[in-house]
N, C-alpha and C. Protein backbone atom coordinates (compact mmCIF):
# COMPACT_ATOMS: atom_id res chain seq x y z
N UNK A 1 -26.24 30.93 -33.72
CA UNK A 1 -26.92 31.71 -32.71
C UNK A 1 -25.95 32.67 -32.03
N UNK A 2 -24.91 32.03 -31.53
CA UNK A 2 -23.87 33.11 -30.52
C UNK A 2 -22.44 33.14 -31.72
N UNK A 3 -23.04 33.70 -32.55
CA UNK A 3 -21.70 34.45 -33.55
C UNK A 3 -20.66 35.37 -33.21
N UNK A 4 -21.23 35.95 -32.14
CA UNK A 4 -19.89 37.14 -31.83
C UNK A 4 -19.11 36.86 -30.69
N UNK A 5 -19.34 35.16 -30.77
CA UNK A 5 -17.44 34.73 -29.56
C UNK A 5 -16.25 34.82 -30.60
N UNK A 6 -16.27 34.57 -31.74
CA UNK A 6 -15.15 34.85 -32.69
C UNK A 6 -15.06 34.79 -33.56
N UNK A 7 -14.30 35.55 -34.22
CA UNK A 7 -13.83 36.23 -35.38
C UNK A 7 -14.31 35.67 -36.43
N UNK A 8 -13.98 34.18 -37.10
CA UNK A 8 -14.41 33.27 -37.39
C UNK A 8 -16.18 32.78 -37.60
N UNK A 9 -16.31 32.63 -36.71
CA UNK A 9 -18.23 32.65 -36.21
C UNK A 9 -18.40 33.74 -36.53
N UNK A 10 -18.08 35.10 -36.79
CA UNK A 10 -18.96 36.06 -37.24
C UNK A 10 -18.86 36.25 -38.41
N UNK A 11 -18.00 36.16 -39.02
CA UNK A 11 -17.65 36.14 -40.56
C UNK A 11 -18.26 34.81 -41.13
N UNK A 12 -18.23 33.81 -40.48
CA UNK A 12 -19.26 32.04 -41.46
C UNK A 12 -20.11 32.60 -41.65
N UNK A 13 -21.12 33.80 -41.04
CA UNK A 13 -22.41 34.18 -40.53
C UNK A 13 -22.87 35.21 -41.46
N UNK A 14 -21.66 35.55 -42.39
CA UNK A 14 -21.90 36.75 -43.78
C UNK A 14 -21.71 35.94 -44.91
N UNK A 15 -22.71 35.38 -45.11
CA UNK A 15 -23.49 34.29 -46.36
C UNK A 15 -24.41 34.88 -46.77
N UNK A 16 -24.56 34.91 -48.26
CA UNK A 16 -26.00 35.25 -48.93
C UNK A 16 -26.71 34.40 -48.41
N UNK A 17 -26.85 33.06 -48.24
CA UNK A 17 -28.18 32.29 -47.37
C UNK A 17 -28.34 32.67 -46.58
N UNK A 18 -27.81 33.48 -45.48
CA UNK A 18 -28.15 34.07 -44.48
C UNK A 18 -28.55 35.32 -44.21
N UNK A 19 -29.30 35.99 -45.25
CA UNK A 19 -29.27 37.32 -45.53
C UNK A 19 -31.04 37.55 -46.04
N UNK A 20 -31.70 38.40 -45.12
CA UNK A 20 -33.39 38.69 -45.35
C UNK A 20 -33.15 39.90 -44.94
N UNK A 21 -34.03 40.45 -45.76
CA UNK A 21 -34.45 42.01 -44.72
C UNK A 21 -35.29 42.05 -44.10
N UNK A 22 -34.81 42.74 -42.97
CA UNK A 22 -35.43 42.91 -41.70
C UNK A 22 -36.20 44.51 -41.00
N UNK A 23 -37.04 44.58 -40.65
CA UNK A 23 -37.34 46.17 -39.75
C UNK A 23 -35.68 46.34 -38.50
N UNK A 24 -35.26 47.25 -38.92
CA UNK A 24 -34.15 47.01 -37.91
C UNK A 24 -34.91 47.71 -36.62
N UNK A 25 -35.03 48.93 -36.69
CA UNK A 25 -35.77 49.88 -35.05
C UNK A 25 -36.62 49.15 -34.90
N UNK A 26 -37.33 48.46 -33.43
CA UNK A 26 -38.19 48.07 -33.30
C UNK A 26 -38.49 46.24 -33.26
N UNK A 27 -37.37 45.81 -34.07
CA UNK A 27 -37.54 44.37 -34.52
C UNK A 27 -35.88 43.86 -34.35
N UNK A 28 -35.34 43.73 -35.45
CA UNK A 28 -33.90 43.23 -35.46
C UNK A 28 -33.02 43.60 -34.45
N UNK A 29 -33.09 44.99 -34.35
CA UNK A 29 -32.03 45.87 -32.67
C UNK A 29 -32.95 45.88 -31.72
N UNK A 30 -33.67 45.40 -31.50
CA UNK A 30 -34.54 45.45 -30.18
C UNK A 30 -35.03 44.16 -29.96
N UNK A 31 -36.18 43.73 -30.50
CA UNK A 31 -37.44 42.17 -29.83
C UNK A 31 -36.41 41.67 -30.27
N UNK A 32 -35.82 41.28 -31.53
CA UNK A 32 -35.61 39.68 -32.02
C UNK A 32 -34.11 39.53 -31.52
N UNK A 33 -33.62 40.90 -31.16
CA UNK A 33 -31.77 41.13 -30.59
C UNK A 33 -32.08 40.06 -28.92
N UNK A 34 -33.36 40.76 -28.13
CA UNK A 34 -33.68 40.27 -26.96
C UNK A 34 -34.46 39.10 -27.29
N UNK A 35 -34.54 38.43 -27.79
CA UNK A 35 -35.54 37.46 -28.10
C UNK A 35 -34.35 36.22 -28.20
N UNK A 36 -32.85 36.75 -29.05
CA UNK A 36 -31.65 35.63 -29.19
C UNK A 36 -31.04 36.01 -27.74
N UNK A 37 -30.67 36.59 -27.33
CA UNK A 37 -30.35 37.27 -25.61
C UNK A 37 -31.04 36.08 -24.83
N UNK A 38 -32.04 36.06 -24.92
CA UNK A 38 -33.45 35.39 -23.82
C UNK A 38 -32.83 33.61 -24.42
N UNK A 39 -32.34 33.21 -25.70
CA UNK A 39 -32.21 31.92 -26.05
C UNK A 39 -30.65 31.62 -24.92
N UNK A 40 -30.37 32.69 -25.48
CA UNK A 40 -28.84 32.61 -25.17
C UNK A 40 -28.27 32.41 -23.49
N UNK A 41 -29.57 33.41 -22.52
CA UNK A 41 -29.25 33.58 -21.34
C UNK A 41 -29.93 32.39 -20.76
N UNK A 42 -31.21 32.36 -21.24
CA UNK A 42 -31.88 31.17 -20.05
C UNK A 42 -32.15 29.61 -20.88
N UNK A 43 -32.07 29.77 -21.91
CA UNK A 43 -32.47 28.26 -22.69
C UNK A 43 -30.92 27.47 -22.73
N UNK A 44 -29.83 27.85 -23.49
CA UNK A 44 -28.43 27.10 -23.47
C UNK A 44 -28.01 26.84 -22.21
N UNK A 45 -27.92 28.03 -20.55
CA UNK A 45 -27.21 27.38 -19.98
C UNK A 45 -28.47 25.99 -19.38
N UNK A 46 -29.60 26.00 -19.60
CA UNK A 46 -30.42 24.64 -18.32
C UNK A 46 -30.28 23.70 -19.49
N UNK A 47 -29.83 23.93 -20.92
CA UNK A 47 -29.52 22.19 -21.72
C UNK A 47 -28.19 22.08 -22.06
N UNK A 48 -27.95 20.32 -22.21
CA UNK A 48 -26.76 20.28 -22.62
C UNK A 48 -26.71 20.22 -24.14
N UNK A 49 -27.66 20.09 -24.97
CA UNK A 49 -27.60 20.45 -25.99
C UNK A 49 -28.63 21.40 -26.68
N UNK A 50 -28.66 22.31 -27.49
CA UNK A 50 -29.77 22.73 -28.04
C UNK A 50 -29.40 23.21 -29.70
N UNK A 51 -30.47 23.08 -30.00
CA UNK A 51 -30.51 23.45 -31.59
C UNK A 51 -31.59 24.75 -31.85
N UNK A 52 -31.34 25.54 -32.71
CA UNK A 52 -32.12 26.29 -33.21
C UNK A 52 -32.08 26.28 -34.60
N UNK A 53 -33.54 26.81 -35.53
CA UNK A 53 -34.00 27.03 -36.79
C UNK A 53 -34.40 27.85 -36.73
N UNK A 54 -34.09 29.20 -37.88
CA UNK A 54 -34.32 30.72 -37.63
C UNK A 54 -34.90 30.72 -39.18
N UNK A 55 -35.92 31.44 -39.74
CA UNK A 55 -35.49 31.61 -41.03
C UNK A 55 -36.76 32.28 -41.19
N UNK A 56 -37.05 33.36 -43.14
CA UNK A 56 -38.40 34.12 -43.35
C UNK A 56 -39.71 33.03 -43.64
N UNK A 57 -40.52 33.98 -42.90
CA UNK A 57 -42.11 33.37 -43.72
C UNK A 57 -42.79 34.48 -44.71
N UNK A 58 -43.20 33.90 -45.67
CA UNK A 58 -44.14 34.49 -46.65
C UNK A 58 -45.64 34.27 -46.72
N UNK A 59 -46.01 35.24 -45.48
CA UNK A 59 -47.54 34.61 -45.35
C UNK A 59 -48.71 35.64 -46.33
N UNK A 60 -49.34 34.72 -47.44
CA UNK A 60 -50.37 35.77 -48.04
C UNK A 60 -51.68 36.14 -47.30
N UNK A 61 -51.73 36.97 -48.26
CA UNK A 61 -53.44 37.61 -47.16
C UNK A 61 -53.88 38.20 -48.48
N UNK A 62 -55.19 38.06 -48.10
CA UNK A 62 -56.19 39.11 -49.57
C UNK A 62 -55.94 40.59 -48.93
N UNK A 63 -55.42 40.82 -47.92
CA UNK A 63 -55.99 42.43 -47.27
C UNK A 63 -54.30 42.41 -46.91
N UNK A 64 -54.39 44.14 -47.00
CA UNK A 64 -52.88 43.99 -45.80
C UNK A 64 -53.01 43.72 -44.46
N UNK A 65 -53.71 43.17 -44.11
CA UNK A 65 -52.90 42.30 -42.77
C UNK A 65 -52.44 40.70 -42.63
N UNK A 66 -51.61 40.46 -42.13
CA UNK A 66 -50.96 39.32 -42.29
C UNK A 66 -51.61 38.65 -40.73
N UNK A 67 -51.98 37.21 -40.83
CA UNK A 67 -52.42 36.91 -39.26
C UNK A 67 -51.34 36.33 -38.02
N UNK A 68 -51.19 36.04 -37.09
CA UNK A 68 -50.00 35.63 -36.44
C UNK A 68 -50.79 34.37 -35.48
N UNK A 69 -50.02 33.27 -34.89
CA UNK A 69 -50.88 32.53 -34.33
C UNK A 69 -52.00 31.56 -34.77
N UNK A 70 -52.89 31.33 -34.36
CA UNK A 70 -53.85 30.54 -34.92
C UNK A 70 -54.34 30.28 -36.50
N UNK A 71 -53.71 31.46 -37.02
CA UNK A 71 -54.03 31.97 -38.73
C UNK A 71 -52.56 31.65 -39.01
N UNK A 72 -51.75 30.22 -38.67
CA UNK A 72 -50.67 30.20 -39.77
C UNK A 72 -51.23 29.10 -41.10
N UNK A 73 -52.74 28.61 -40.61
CA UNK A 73 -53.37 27.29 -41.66
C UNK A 73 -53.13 28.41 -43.19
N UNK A 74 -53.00 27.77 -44.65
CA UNK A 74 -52.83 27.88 -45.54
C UNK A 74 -54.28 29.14 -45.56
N UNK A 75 -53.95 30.65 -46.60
CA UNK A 75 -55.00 31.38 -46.29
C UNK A 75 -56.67 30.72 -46.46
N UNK A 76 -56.68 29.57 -47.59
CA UNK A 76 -58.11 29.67 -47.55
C UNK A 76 -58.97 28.67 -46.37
N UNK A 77 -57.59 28.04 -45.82
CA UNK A 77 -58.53 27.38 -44.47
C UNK A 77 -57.90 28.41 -43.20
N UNK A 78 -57.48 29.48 -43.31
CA UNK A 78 -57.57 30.64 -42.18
C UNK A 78 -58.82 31.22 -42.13
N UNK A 79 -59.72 31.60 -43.17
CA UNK A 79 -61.15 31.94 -42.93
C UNK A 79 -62.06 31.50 -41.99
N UNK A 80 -61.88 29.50 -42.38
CA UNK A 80 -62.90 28.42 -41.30
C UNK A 80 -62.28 28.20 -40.28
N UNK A 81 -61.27 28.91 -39.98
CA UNK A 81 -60.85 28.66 -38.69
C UNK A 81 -61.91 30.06 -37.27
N UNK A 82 -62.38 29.30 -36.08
CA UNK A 82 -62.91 29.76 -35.56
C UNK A 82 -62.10 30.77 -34.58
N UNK A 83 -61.03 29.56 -34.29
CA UNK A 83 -59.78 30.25 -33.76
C UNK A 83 -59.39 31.36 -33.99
N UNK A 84 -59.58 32.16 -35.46
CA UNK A 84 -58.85 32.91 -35.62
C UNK A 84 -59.41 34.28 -35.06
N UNK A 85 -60.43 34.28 -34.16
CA UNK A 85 -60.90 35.68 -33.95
C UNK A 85 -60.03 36.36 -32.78
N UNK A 86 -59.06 35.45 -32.26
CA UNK A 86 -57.76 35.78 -31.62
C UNK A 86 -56.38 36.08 -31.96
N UNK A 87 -56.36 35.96 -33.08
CA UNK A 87 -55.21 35.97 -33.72
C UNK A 87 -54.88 37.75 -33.76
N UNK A 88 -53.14 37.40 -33.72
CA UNK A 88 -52.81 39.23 -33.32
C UNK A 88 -52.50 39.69 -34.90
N UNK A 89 -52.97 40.38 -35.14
CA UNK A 89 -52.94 41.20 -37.10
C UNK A 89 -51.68 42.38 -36.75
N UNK A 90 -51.47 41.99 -37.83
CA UNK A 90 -50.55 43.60 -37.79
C UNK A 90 -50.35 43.61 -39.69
N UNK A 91 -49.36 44.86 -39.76
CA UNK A 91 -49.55 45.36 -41.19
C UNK A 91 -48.55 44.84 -42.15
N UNK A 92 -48.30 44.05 -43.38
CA UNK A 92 -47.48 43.62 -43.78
C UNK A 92 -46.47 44.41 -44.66
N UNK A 93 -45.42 44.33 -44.62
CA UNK A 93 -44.40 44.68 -44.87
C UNK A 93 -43.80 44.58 -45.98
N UNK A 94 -44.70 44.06 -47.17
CA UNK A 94 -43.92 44.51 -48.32
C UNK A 94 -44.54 45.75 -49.27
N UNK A 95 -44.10 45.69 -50.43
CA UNK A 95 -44.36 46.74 -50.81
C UNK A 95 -44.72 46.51 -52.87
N UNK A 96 -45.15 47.19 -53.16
CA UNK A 96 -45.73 46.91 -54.92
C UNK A 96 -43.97 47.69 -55.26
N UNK A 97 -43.29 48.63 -54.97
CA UNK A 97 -42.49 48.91 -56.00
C UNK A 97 -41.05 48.26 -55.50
N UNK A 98 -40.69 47.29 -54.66
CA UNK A 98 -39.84 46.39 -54.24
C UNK A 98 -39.56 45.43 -55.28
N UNK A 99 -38.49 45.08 -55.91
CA UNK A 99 -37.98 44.14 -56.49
C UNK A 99 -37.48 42.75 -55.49
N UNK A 100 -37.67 43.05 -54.24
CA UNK A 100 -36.85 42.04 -53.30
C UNK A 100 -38.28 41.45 -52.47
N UNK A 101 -38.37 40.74 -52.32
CA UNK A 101 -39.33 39.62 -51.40
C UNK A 101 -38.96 39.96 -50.36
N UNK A 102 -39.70 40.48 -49.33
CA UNK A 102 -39.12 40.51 -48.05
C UNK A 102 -40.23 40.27 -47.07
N UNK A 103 -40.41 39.74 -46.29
CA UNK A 103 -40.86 38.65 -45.56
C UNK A 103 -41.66 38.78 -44.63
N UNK A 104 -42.73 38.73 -44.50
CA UNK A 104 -43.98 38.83 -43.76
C UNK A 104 -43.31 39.03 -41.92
N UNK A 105 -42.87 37.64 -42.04
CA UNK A 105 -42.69 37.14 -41.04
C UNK A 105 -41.09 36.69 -40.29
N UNK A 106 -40.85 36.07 -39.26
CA UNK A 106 -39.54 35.34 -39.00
C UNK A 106 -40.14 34.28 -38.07
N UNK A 107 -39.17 32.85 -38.16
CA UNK A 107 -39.72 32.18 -37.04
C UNK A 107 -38.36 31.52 -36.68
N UNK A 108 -38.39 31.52 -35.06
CA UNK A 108 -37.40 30.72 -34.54
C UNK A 108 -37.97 29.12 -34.22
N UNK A 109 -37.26 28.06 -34.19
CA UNK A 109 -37.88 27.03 -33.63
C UNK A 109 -36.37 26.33 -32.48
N UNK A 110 -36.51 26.28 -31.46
CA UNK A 110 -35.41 26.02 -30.35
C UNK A 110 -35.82 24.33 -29.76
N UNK A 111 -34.85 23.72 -29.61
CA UNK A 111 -35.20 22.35 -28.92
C UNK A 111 -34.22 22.34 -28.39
N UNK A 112 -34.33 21.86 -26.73
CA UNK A 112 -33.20 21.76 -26.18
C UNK A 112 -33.09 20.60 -25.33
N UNK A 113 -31.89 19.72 -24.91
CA UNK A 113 -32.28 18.24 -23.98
C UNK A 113 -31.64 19.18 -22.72
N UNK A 114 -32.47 18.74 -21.86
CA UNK A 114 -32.10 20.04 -20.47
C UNK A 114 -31.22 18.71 -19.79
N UNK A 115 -30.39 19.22 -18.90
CA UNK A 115 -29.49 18.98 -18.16
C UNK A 115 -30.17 18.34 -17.37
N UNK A 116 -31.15 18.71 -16.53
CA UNK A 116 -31.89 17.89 -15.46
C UNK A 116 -33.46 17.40 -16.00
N UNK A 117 -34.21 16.22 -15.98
CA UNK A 117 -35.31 15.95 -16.43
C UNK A 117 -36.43 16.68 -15.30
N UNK A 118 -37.71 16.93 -16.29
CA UNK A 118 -38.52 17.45 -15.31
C UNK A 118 -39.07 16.35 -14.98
N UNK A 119 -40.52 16.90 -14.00
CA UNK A 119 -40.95 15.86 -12.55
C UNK A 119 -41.49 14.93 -13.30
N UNK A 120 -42.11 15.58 -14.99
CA UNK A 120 -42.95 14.10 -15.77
C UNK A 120 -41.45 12.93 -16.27
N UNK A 121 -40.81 13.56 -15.73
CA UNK A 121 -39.62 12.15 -16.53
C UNK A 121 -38.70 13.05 -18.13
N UNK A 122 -39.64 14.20 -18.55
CA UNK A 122 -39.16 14.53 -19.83
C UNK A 122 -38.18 15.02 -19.82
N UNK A 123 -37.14 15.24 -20.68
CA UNK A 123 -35.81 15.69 -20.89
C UNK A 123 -35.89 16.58 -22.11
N UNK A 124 -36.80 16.42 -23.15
CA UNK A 124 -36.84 17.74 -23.94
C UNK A 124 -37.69 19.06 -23.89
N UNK A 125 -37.18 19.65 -24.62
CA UNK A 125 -37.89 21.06 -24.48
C UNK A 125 -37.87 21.80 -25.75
N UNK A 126 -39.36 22.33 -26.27
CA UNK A 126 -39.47 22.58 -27.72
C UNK A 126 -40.44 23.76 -27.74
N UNK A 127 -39.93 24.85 -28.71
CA UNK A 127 -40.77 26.01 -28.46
C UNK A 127 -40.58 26.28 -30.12
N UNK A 128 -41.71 27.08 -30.81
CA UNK A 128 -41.89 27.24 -31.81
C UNK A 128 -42.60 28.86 -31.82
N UNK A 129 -41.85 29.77 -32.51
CA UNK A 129 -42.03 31.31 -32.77
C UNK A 129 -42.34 31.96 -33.86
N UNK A 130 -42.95 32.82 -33.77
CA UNK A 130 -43.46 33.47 -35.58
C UNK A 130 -43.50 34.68 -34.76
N UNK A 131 -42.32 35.28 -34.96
CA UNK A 131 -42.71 37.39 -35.25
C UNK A 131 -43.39 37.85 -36.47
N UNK A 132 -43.64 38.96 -36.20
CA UNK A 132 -44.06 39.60 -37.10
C UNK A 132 -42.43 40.41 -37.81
N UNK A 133 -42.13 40.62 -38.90
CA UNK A 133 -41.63 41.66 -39.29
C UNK A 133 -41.87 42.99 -39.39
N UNK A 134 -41.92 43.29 -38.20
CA UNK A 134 -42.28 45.12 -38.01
C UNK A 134 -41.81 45.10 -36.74
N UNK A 135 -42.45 46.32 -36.62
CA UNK A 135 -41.77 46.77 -34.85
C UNK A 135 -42.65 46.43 -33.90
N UNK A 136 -42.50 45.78 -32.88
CA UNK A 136 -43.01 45.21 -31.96
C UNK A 136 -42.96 45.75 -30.36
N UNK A 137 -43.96 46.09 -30.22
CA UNK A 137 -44.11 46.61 -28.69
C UNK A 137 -42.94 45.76 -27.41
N UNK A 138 -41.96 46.62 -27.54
CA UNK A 138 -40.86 45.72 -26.16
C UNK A 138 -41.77 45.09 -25.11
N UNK A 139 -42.80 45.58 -24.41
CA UNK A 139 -43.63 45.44 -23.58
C UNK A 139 -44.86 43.81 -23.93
N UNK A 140 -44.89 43.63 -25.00
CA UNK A 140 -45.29 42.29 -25.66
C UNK A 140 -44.81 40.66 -25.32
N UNK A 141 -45.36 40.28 -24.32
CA UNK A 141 -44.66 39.31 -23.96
C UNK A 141 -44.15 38.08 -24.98
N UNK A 142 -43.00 37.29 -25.07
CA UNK A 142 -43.03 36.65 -26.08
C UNK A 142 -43.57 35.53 -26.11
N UNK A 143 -44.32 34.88 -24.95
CA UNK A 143 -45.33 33.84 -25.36
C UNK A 143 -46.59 34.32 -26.46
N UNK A 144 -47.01 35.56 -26.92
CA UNK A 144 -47.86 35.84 -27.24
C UNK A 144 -47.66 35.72 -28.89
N UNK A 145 -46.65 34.85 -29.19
CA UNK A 145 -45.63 34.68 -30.47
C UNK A 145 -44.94 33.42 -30.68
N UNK A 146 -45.50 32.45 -29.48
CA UNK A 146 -45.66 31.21 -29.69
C UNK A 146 -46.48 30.27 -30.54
N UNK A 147 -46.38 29.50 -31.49
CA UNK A 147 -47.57 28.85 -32.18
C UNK A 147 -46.81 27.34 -31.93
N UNK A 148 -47.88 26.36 -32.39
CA UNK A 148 -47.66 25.06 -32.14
C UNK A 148 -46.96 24.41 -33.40
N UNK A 149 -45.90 23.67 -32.95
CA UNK A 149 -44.79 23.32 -33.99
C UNK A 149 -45.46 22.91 -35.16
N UNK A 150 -46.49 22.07 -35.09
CA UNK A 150 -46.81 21.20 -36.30
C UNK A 150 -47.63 22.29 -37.37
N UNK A 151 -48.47 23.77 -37.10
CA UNK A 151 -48.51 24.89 -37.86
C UNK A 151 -47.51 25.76 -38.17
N UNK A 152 -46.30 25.58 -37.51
CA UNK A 152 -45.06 26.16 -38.01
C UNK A 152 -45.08 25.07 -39.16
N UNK A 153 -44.94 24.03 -39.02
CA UNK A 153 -44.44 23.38 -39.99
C UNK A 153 -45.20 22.97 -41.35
N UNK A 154 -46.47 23.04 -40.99
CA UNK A 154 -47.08 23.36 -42.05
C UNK A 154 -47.31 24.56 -42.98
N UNK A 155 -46.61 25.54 -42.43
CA UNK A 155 -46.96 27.46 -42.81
C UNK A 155 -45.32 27.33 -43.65
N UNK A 156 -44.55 26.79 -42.98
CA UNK A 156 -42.58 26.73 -43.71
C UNK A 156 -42.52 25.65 -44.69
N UNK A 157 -43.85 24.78 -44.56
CA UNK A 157 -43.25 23.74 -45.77
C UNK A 157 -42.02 22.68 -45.39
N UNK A 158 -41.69 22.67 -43.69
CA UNK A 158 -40.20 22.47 -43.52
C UNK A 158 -41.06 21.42 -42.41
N UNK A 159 -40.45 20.21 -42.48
CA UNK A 159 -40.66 19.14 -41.24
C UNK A 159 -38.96 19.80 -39.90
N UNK A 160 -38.93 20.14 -39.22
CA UNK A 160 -37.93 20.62 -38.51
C UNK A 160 -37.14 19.33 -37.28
N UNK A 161 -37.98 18.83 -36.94
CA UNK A 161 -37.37 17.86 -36.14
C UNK A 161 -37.93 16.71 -36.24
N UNK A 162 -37.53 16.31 -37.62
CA UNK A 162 -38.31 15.02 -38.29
C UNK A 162 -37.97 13.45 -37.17
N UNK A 163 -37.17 13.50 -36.68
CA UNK A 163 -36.96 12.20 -35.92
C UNK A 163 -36.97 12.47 -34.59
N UNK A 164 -37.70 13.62 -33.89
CA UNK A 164 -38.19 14.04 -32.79
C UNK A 164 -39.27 13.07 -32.38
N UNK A 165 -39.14 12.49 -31.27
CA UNK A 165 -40.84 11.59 -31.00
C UNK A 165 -40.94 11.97 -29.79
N UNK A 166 -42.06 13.11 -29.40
CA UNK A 166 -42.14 13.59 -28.23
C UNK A 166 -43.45 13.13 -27.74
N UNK A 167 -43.39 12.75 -26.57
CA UNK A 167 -44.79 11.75 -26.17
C UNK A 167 -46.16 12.57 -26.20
N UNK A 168 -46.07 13.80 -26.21
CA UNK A 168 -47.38 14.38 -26.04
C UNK A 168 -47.85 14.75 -27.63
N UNK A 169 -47.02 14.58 -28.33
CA UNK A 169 -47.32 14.99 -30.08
C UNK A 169 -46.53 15.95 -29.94
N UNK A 170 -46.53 16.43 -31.61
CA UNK A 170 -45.84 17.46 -32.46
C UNK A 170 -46.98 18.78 -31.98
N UNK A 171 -46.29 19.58 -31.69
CA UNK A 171 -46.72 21.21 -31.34
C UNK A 171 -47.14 21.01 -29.89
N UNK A 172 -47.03 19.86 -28.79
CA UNK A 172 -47.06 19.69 -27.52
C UNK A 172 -46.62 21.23 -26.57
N UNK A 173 -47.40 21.34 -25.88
CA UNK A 173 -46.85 22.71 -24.81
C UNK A 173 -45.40 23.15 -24.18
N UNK A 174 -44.54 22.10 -24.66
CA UNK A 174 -43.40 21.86 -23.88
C UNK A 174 -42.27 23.58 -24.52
N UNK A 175 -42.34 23.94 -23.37
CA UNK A 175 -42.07 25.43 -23.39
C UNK A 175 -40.41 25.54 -23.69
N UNK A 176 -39.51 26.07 -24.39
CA UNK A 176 -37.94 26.43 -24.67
C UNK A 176 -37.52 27.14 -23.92
């Protein structure tokens, strides 16, 4: 996450595993630059520990639009979902004469054990994110890019905090 304290950390950080293309104007130098800023300024210093999971999604669609939110269920149960007449669309980002896969989407997932417990007694804190890969209105608040962990985790294929047992369930409100 904070690669550029040294020399070292920024160079581990130039790995082919670590390497997607991204919208840079609009997305990479702007939301998702302020989006690690926002992890960095207000989530690390209130825990004493925190973890993050960053990585692409490949979400299909019959149409070019890709759904965000409520539409991360597998596409053919995104249809019966009622939910989805809220879901924010935008235009997907690849292309027919691309040889490279490049990625619908990005999602962060942050858990952090905060320094002080809140008033329910809890000590963790878990937030789960899906951008879009495009350019994103600065003005877009980033709760509006929140989804609930356990459809992250069903949309990545990835169990993320498999020995997490958080009392309210998996994708619980508990904000990062």
């Amino acid at each position: 996450m904070n690669n550029k304290n040294s020399g070292r950390a920024m160079s581990e950080s130039f790995v082919l595993s670590n390497v997607a293309p991204q919208v840079g104007s609009g997305f990479n130098r702007d939301y998702w630059a302020r989006f690690e800023r926002f992890v960095n300024d207000t989530v690390v210093p209130a825990c004493g520990d925190v973890y993050v999971v960053t990585g692409p999604l490949y979400l299909e669609s019959a149409d070019t639009n890709v759904r965000v939110g409520t539409s991360l269920l597998p596409f053919e149960e995104r249809s019966k979902s009622a939910a989805d007449a809220g879901a924010i669309t935008i235009v997907s980002t690849s292309t027919s004469t691309s040889t490279v896969k490049v990625p619908t989407h990005f999602y962060k997932v942050i858990l952090g054990q905060l320094k002080e417990r809140k008033s329910d007694g809890s000590d963790i804190v878990v937030g789960a994110f899906v951008l879009p890969n495009a350019q994103i209105n600065p003005k877009t608040p980033l709760s509006s890019f929140q989804v609930p962990l356990a459809q992250l985790e069903l949309a990545a294929g990835i169990d993320f905090f498999p020995k997490l047992n958080a009392p309210s369930g998996r994708g619980s409100s508990n904000k990062a």
